[in-house]
Each structure stands twice: as structure tokens, then as C-alpha cells.
N, C-alpha and C. Protein backbone atom coordinates (compact mmCIF):
# COMPACT_ATOMS: atom_id res chain seq x y z
N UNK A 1 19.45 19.38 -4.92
CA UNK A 1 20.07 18.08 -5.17
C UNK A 1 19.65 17.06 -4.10
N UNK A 2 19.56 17.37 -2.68
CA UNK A 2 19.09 16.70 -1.76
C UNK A 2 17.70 16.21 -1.96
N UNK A 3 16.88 17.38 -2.15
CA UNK A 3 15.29 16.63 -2.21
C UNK A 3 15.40 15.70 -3.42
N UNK A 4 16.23 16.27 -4.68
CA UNK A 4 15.88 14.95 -5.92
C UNK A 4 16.64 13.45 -5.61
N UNK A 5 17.68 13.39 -4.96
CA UNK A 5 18.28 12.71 -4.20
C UNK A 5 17.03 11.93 -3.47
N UNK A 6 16.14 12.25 -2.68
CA UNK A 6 15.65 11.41 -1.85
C UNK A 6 14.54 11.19 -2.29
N UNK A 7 13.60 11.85 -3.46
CA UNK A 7 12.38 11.20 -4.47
C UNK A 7 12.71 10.55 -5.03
N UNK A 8 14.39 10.15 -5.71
CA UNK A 8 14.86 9.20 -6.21
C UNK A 8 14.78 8.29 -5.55
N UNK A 9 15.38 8.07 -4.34
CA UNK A 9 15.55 6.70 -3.56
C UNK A 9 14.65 6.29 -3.07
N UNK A 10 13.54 7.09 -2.98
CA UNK A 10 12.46 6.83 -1.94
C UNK A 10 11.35 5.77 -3.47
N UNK A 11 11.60 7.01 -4.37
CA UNK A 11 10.82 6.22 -5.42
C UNK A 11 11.33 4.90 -6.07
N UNK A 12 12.48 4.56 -5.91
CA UNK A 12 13.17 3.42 -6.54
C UNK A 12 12.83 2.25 -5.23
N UNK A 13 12.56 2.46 -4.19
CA UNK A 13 12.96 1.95 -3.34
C UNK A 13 11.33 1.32 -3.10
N UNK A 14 10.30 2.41 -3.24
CA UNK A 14 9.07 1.74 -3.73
C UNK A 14 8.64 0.89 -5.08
N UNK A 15 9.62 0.89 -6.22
CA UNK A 15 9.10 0.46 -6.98
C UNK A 15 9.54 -1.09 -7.22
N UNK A 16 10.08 -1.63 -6.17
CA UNK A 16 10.56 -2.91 -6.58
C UNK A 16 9.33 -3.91 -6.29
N UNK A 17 9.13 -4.51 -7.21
CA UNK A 17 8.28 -5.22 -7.20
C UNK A 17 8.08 -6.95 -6.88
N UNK A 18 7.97 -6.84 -5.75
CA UNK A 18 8.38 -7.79 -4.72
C UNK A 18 7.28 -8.89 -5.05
N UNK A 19 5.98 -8.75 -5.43
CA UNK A 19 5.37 -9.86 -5.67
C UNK A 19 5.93 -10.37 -7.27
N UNK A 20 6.06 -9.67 -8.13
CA UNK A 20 6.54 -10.42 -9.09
C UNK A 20 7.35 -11.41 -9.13
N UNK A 21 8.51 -10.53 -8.43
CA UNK A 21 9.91 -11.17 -8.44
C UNK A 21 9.83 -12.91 -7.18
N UNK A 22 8.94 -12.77 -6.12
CA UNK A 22 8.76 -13.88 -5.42
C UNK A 22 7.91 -14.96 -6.24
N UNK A 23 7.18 -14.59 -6.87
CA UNK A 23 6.15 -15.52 -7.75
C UNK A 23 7.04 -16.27 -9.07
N UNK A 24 7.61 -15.32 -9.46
CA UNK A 24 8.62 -15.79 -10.82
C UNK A 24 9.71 -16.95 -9.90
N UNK A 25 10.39 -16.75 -8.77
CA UNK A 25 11.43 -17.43 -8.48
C UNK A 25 10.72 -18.56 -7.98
N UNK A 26 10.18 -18.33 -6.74
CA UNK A 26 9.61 -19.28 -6.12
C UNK A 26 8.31 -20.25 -6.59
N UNK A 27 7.60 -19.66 -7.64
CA UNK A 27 6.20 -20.63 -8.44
C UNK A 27 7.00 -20.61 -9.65
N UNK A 28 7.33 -19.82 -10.27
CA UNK A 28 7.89 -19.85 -11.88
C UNK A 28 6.36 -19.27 -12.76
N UNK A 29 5.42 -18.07 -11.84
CA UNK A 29 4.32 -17.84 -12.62
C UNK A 29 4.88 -16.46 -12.67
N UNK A 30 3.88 -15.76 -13.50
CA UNK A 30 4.23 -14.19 -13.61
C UNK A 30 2.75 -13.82 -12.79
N UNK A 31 2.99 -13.10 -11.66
CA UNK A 31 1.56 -12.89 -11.12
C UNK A 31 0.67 -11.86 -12.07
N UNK A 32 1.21 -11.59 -12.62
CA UNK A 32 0.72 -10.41 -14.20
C UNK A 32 -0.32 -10.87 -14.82
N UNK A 33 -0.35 -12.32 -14.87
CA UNK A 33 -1.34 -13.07 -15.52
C UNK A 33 -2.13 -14.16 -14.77
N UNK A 34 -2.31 -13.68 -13.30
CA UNK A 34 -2.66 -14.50 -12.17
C UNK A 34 -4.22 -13.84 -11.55
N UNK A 35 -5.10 -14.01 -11.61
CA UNK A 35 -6.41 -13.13 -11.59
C UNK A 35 -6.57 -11.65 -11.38
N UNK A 36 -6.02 -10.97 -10.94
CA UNK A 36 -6.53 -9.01 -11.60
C UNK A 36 -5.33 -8.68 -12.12
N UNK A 37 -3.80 -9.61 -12.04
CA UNK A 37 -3.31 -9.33 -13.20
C UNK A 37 -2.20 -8.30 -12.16
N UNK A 38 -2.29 -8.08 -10.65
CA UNK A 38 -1.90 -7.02 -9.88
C UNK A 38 -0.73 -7.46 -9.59
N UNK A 39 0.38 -6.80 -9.21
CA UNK A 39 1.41 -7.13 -8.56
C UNK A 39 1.44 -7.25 -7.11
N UNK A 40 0.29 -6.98 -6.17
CA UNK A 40 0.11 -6.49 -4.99
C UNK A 40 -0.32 -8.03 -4.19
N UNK A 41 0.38 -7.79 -2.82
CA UNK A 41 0.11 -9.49 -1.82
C UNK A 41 -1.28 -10.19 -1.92
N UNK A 42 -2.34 -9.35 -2.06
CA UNK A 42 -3.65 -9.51 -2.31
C UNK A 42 -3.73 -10.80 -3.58
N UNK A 43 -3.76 -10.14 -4.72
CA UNK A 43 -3.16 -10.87 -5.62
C UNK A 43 -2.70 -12.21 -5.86
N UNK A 44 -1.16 -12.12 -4.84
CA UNK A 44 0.06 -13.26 -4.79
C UNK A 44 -1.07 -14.26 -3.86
N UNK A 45 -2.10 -13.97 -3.04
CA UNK A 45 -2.89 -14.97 -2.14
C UNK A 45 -3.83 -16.08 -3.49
N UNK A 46 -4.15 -15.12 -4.41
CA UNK A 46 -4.95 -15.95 -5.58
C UNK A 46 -4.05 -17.19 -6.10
N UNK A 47 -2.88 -16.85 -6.31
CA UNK A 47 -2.02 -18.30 -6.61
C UNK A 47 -2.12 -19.63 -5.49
N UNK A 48 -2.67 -19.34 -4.29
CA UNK A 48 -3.03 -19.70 -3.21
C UNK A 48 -1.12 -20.60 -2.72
N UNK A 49 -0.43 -19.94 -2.63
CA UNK A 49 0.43 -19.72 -2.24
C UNK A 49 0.58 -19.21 -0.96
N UNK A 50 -0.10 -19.46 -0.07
CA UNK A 50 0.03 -17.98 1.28
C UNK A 50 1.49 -17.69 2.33
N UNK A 51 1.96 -18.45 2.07
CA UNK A 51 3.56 -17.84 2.64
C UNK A 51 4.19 -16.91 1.76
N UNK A 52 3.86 -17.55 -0.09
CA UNK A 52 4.77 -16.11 -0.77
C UNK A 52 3.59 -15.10 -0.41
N UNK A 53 2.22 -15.06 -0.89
CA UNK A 53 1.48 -13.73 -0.63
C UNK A 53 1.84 -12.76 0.93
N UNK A 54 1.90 -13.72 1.55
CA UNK A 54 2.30 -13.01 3.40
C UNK A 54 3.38 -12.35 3.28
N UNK A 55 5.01 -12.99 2.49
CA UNK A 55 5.40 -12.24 2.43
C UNK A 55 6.14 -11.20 1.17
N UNK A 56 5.08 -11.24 0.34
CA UNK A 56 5.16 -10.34 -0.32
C UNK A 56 4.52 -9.10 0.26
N UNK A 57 3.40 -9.04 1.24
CA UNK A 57 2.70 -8.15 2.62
C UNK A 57 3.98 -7.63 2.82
N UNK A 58 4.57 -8.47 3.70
CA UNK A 58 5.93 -7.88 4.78
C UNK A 58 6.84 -7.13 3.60
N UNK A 59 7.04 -7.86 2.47
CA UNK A 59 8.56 -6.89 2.21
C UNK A 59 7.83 -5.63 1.36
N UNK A 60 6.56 -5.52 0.99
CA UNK A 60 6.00 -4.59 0.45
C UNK A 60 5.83 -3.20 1.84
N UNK A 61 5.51 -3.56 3.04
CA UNK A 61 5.64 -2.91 3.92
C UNK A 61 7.08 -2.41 4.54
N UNK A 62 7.85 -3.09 4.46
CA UNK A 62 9.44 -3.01 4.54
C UNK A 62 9.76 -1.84 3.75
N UNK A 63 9.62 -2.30 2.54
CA UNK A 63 10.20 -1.25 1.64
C UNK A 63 10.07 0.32 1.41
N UNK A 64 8.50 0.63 2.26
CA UNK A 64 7.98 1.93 2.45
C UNK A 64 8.95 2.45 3.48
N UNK A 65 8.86 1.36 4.58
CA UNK A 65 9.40 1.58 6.36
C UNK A 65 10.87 1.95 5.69
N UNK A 66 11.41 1.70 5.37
CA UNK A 66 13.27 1.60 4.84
C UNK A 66 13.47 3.08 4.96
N UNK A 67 13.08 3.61 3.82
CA UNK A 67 13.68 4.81 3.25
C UNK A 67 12.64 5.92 4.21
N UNK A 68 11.03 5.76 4.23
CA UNK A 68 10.67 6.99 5.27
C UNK A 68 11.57 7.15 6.53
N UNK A 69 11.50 5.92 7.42
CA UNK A 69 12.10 6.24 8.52
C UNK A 69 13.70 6.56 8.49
N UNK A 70 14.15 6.21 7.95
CA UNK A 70 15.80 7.69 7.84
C UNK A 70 15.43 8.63 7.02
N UNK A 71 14.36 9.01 6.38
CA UNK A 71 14.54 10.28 6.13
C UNK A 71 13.62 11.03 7.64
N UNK A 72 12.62 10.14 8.19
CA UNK A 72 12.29 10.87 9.37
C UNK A 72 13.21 11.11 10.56
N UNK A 73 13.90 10.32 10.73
CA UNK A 73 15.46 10.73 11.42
C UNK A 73 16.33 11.73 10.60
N UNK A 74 16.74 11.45 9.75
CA UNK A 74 17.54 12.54 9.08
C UNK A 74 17.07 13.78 8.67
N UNK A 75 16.21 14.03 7.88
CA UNK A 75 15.26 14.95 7.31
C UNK A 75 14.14 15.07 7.27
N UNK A 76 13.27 15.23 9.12
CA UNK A 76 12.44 15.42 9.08
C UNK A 76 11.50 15.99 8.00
N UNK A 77 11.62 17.15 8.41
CA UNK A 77 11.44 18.33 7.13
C UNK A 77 10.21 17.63 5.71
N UNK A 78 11.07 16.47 5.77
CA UNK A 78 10.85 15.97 3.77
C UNK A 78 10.36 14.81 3.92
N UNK A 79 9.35 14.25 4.97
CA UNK A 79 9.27 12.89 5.47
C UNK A 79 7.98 13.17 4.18
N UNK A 80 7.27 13.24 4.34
CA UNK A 80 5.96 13.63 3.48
C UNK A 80 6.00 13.17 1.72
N UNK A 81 6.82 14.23 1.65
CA UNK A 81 7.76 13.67 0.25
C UNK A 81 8.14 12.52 0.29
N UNK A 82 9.13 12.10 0.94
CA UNK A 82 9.60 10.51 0.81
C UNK A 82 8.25 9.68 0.59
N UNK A 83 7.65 9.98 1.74
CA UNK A 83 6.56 9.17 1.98
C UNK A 83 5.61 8.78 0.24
N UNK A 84 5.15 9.78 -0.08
CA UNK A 84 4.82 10.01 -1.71
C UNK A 84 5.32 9.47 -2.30
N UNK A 85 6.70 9.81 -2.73
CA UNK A 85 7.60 9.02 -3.63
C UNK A 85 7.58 7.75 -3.49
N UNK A 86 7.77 7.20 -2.34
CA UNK A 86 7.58 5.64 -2.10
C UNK A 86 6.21 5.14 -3.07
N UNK A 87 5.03 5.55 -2.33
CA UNK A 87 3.65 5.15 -2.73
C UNK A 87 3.91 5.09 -4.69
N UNK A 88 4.34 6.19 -5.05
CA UNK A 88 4.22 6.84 -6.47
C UNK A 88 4.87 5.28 -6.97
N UNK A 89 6.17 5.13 -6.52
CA UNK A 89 7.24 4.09 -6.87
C UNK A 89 6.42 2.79 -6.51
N UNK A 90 5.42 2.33 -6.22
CA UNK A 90 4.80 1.30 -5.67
C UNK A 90 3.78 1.12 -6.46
N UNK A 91 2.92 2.15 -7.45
CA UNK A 91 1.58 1.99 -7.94
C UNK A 91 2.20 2.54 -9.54
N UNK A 92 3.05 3.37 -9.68
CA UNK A 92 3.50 3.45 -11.15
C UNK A 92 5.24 3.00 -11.36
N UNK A 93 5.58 2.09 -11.08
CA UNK A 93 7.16 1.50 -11.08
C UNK A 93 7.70 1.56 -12.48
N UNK A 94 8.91 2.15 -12.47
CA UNK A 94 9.42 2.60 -14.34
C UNK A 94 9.98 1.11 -14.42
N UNK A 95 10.08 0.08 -13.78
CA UNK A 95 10.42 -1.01 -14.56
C UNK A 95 9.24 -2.02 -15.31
N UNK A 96 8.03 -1.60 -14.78
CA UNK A 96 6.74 -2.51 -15.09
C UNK A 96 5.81 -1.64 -16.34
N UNK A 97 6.45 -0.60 -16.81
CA UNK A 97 5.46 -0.17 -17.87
C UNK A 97 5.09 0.92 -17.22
N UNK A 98 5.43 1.32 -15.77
CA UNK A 98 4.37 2.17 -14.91
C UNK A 98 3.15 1.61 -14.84
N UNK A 99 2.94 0.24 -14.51
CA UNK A 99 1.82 -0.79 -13.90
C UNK A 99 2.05 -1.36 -12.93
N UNK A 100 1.72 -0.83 -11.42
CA UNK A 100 2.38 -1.33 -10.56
C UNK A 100 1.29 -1.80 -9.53
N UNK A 101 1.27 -2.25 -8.27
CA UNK A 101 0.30 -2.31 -7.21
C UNK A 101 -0.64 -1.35 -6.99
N UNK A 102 -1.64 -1.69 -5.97
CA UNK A 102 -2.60 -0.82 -5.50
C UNK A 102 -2.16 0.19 -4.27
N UNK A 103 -0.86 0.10 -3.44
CA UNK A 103 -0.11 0.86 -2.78
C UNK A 103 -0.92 0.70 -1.17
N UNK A 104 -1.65 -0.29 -0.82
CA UNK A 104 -1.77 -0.54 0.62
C UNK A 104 -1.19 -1.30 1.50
N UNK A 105 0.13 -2.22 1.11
CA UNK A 105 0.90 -2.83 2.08
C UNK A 105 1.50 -1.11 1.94
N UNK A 106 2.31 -0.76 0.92
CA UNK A 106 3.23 0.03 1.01
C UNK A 106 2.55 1.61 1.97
N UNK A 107 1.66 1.55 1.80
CA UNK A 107 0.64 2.75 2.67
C UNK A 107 1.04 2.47 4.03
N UNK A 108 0.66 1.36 4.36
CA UNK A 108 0.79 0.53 6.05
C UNK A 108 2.07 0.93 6.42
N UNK A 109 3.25 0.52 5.21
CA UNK A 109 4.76 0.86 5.75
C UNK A 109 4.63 2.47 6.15
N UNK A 110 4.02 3.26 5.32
CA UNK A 110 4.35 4.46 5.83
C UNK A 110 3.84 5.43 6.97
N UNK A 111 2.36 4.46 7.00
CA UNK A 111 2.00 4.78 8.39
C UNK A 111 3.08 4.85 9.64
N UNK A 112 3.42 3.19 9.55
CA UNK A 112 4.24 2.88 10.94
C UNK A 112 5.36 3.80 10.69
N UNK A 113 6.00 4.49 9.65
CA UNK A 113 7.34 5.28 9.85
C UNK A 113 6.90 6.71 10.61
N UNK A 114 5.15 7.45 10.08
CA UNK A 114 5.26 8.27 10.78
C UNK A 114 4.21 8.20 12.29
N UNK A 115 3.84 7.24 12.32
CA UNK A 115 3.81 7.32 13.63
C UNK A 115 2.98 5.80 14.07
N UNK A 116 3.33 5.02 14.62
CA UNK A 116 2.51 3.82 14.76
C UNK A 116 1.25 3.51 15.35
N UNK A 117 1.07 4.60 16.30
CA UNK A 117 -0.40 4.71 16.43
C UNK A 117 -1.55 4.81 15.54
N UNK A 118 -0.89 5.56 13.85
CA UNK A 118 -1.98 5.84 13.17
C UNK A 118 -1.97 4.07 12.58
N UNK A 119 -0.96 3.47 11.95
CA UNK A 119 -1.32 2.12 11.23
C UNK A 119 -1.78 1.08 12.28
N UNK A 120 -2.00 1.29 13.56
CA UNK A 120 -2.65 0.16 14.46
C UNK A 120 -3.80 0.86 14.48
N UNK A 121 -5.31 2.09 13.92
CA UNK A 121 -5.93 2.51 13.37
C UNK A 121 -6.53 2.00 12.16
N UNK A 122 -5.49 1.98 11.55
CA UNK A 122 -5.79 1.63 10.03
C UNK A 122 -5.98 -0.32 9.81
N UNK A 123 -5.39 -0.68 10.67
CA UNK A 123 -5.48 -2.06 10.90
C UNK A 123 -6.21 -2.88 11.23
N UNK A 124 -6.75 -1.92 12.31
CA UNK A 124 -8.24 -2.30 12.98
C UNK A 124 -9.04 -2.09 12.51
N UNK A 125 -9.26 -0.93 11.87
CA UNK A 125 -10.28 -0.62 10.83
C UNK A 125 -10.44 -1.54 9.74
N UNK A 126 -9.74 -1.91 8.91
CA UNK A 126 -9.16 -3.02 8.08
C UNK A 126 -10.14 -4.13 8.61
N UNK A 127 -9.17 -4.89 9.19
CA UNK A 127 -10.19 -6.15 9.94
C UNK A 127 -11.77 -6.04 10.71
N UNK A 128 -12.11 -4.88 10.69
CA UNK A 128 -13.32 -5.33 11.53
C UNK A 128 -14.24 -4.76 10.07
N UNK A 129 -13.81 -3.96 8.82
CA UNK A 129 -14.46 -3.55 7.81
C UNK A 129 -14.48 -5.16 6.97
N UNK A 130 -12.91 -5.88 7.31
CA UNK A 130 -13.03 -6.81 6.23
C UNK A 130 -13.33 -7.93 6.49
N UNK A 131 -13.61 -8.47 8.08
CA UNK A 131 -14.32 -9.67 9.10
C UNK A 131 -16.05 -9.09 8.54
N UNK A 132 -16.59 -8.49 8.26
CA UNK A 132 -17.79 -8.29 8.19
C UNK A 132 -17.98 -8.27 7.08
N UNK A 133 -17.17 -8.05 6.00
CA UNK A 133 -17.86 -7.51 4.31
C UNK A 133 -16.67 -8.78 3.56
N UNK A 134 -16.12 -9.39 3.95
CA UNK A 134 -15.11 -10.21 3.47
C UNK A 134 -14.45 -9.47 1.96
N UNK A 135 -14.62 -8.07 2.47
CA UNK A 135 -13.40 -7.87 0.79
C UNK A 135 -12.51 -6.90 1.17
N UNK A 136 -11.32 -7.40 0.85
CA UNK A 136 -9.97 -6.55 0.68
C UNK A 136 -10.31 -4.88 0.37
N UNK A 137 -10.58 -4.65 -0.79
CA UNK A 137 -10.66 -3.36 -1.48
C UNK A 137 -11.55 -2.29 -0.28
N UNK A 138 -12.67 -2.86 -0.15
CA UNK A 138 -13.48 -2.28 0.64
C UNK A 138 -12.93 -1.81 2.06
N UNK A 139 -12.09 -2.87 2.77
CA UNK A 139 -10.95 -2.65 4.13
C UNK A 139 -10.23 -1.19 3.61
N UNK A 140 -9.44 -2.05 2.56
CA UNK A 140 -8.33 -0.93 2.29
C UNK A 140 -9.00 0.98 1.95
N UNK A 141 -10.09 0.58 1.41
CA UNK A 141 -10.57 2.36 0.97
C UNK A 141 -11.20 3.01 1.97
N UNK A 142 -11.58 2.02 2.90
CA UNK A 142 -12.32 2.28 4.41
C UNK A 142 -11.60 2.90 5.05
N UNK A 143 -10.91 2.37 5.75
CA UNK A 143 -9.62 2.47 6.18
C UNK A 143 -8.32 3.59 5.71
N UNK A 144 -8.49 3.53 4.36
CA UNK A 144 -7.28 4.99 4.19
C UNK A 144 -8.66 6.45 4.30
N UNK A 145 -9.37 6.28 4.61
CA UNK A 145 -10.20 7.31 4.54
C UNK A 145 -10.71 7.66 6.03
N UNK A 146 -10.58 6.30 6.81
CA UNK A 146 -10.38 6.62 8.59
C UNK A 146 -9.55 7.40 8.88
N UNK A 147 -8.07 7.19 8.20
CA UNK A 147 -7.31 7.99 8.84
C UNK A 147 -6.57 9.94 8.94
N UNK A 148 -7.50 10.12 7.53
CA UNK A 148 -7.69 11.36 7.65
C UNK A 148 -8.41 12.40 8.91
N UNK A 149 -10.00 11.39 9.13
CA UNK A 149 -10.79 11.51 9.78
C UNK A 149 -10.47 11.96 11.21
N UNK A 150 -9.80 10.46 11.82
CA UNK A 150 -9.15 10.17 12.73
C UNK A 150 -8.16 11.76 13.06
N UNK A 151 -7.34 11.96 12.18
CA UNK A 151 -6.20 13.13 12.12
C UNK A 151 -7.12 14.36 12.78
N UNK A 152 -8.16 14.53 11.27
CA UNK A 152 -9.10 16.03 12.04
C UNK A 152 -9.74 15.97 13.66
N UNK A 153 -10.13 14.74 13.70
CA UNK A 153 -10.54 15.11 15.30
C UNK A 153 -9.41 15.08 16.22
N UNK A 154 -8.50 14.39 16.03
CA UNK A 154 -7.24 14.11 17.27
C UNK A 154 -6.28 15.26 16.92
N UNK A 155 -6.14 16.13 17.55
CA UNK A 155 -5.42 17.39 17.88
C UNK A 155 -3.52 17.01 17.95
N UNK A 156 -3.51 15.99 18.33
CA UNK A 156 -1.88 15.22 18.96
C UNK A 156 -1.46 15.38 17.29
N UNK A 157 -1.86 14.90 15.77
CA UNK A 157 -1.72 14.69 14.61
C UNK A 157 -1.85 16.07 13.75
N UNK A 158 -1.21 16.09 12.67
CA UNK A 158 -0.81 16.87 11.64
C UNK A 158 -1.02 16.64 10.59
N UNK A 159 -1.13 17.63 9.58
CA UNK A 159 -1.03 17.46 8.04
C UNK A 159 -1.95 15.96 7.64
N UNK A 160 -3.30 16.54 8.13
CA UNK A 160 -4.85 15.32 7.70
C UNK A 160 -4.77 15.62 6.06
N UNK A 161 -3.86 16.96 5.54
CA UNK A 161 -4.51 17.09 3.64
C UNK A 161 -3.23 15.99 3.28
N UNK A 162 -1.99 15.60 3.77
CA UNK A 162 -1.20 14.17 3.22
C UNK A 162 -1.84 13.22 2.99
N UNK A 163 -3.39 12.98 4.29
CA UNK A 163 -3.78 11.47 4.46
C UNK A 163 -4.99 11.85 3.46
N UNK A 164 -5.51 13.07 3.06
CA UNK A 164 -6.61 13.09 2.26
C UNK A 164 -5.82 12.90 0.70
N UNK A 165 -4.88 12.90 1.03
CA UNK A 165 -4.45 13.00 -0.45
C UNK A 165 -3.79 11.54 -0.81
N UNK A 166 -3.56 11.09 0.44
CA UNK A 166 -3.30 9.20 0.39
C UNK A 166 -4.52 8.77 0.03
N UNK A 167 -5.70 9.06 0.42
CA UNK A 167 -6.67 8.33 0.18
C UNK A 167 -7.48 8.46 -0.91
N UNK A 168 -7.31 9.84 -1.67
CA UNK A 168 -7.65 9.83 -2.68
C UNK A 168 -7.02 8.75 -3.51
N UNK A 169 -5.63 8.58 -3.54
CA UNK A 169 -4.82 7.97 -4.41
C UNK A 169 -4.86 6.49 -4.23
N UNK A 170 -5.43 5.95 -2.99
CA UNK A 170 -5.90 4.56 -2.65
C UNK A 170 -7.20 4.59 -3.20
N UNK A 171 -8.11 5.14 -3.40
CA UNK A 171 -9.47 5.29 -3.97
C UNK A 171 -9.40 5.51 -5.57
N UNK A 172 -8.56 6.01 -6.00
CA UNK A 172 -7.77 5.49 -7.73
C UNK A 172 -7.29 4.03 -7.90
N UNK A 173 -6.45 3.82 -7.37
CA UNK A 173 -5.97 2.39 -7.32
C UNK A 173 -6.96 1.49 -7.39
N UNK A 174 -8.19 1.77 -6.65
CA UNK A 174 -8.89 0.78 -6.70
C UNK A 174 -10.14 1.27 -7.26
N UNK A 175 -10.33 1.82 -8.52
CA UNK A 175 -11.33 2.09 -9.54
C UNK A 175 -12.47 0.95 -9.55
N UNK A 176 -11.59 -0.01 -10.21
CA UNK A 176 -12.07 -0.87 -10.84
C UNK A 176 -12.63 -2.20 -9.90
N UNK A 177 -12.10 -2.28 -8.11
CA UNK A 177 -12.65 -3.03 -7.60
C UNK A 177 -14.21 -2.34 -7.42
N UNK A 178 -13.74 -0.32 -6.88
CA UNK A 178 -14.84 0.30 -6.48
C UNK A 178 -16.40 -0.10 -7.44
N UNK A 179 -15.93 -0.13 -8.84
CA UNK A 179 -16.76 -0.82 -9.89
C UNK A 179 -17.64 -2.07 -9.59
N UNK A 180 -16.59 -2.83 -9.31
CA UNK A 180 -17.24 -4.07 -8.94
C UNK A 180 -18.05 -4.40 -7.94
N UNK A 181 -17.52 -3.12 -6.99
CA UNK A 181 -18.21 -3.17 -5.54
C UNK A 181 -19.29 -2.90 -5.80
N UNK A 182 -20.14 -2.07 -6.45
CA UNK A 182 -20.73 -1.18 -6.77
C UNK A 182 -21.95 -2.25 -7.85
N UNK A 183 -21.39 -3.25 -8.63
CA UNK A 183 -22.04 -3.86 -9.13
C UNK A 183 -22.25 -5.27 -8.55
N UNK A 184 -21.81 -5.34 -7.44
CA UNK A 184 -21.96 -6.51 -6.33
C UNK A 184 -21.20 -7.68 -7.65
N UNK A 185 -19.63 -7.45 -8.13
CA UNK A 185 -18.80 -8.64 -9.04
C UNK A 185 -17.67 -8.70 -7.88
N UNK A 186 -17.35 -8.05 -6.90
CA UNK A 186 -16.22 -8.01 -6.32
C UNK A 186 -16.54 -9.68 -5.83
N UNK A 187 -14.95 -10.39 -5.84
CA UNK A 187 -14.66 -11.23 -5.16
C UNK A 187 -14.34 -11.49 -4.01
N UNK A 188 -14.51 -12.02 -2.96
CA UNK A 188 -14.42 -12.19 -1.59
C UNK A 188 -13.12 -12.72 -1.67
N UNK A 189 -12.23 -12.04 -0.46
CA UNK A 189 -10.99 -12.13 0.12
C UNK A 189 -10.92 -13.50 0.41
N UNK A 190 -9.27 -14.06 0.46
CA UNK A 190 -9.55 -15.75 1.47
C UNK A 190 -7.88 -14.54 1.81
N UNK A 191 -8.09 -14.73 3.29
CA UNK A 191 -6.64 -14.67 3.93
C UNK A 191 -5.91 -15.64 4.55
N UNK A 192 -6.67 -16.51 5.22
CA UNK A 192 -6.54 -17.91 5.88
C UNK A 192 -7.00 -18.98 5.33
């Protein structure tokens, strides 16, 4: 009852869909029909909106941080799980059809819950992949695939098959940019 208890909350708790709901109130658009059509901050920046996209970032990262970190206080044990459930609740949400984000703000949140050294890793990696190649997708798949890496050589870290298995699931999410990448259609990031 406990573990379904906390894939519940962890997954509900990822699936709110924070760029929608800021874009609908605050523009009156549905970001659904706003260029890839994503629910994800990336996305909310195409409306060129950049205070809602920024913080649709923050509360998409929030929402991971919420529920991992008391279950990493409370139930160590099941941080892993939570952690999952969140992501799952973030990229297939039962209120959107199960059409949800690409799960890399919400990834970032779960870095910092289990340990903040790895998402100031993933961050840096990020920016110096996406200051040089100017695309989002490319940061983000770079980057969740550092930190496996990172895990196997640094001895201090644990359980590198969670982050191989994050990154597989960030490397799904983004099929269809990988496509584009691949056919040189990807669009260049504007963050600023």
C-alpha cells in the first residue's frame, strides 16, 4: 500500500502540466498548438513569452524536487521509484491523453533531490553543449547521458543503471528532434 501510495503521488505530482495551464491563463493560447505542439518550457519560450517559459522551467523542476525529496527523507529505500514515477507523470500525464513533455526540467528536479552535485554536472554540460551547437535537444540528450558516465567513473555515486535508464527515456522523448538533428531541420534554441 505504501509503495502504490507513493507512485501515485509521485506520478500525479509529475503530471501536472504546468506549461499548459500558465499559457492558457496567462496568454489565453493552448501551447498544444504552439510550434512542436510540447507542453515542455522549451516550447512555452516559442510563444516568446520568456517569463511564462522560465517559469514554467522552475515549477516543472519544483514539482520533481517536491515529492523525491520527502520520500528521500522519509523513504530512502524508494527514492528511485519516486524519482520514475515523477518523470513517467511528466512525459505520459493521464490528464493530456498520455501526451505529455520531454521530462528534462523535471529530470533536473530529480537530480537536485538526489544529490546536487550530479545536476550542477548536468547543467554545465547543458550550457557548454548548448553555447556551442545552439540546440536544446542536443544539451538535454548530451547531458542525460554525461551523467551515467560521470556515475561509472566517480566511485562517491550509485545505481549509474537508474541514470542509464533516465537517459534512455530522455533519448525517446526526443525521437523526433534526434530526427531532425540528424537531418540538420532542428531549430536553434533562443533562451535570451
Amino acid at each position: 500500500m505504501e509503495l502504490f501510495l507513493i507512485i501515485s503521488v509521485s506520478y500525479l505530482f509529475g503530471s501536472i502540466p504546468f506549461g499548459l495551464i500558465l499559457t492558457n491563463i496567462f496568454l489565453k493560447k493552448d501551447i498544444r498548438k504552439v510550434g512542436s505542439g510540447n507542453i515542455g518550457a522549451t516550447n512555452v519560450l516559442r510563444t516568446g513569452n520568456k517569463t511564462i517559459g522560465y517559469l514554467t522551467l522552475i515549477l516543472d523542476i519544483l514539482k520533481a524536487v517536491a515529492p523525491v525529496l520527502y520520500i528521500k527523507i522519509n523513504f530512502p529505500e524508494l527514492i528511485y521509484i519516486s524519482s520514475l514515477s515523477v518523470f513517467i507523470g511528466h512525459v505520459f500525464p493521464v490528464w493530456l491523453k498520455f501526451k505529455g513533455g520531454k521530462g528534462v526540467a523535471t529530470y533536473v528536479g530529480i537530480l537536485f533531490s538526489i544529490n546536487y552535485i550530479l545536476v550542477l554536472v548536468f547543467i554545465f554540460s547543458w550550457l557548454v553543449i548548448f553555447f556551442i551547437s545552439k540546440y536544446s535537444s542536443l544539451g538535454s540528450i548530451l547531458s542525460s547521458l554525461i551523467i551515467p558516465i560521470f556515475i561509472y567513473f566517480n566511485s562517491a555515486y550509485e545505481n549509474e543503471y537508474f541514470f542509464i535508464i533516465m537517459f534512455v527515456l530522455i533519448l525517446f522523448t526526443h525521437r523526433e528532434n534526434v530526427k531532425r538533428l540528424v537531418n540538420k531541420e532542428e531549430s536553434e534554441t533562443k533562451i535570451y
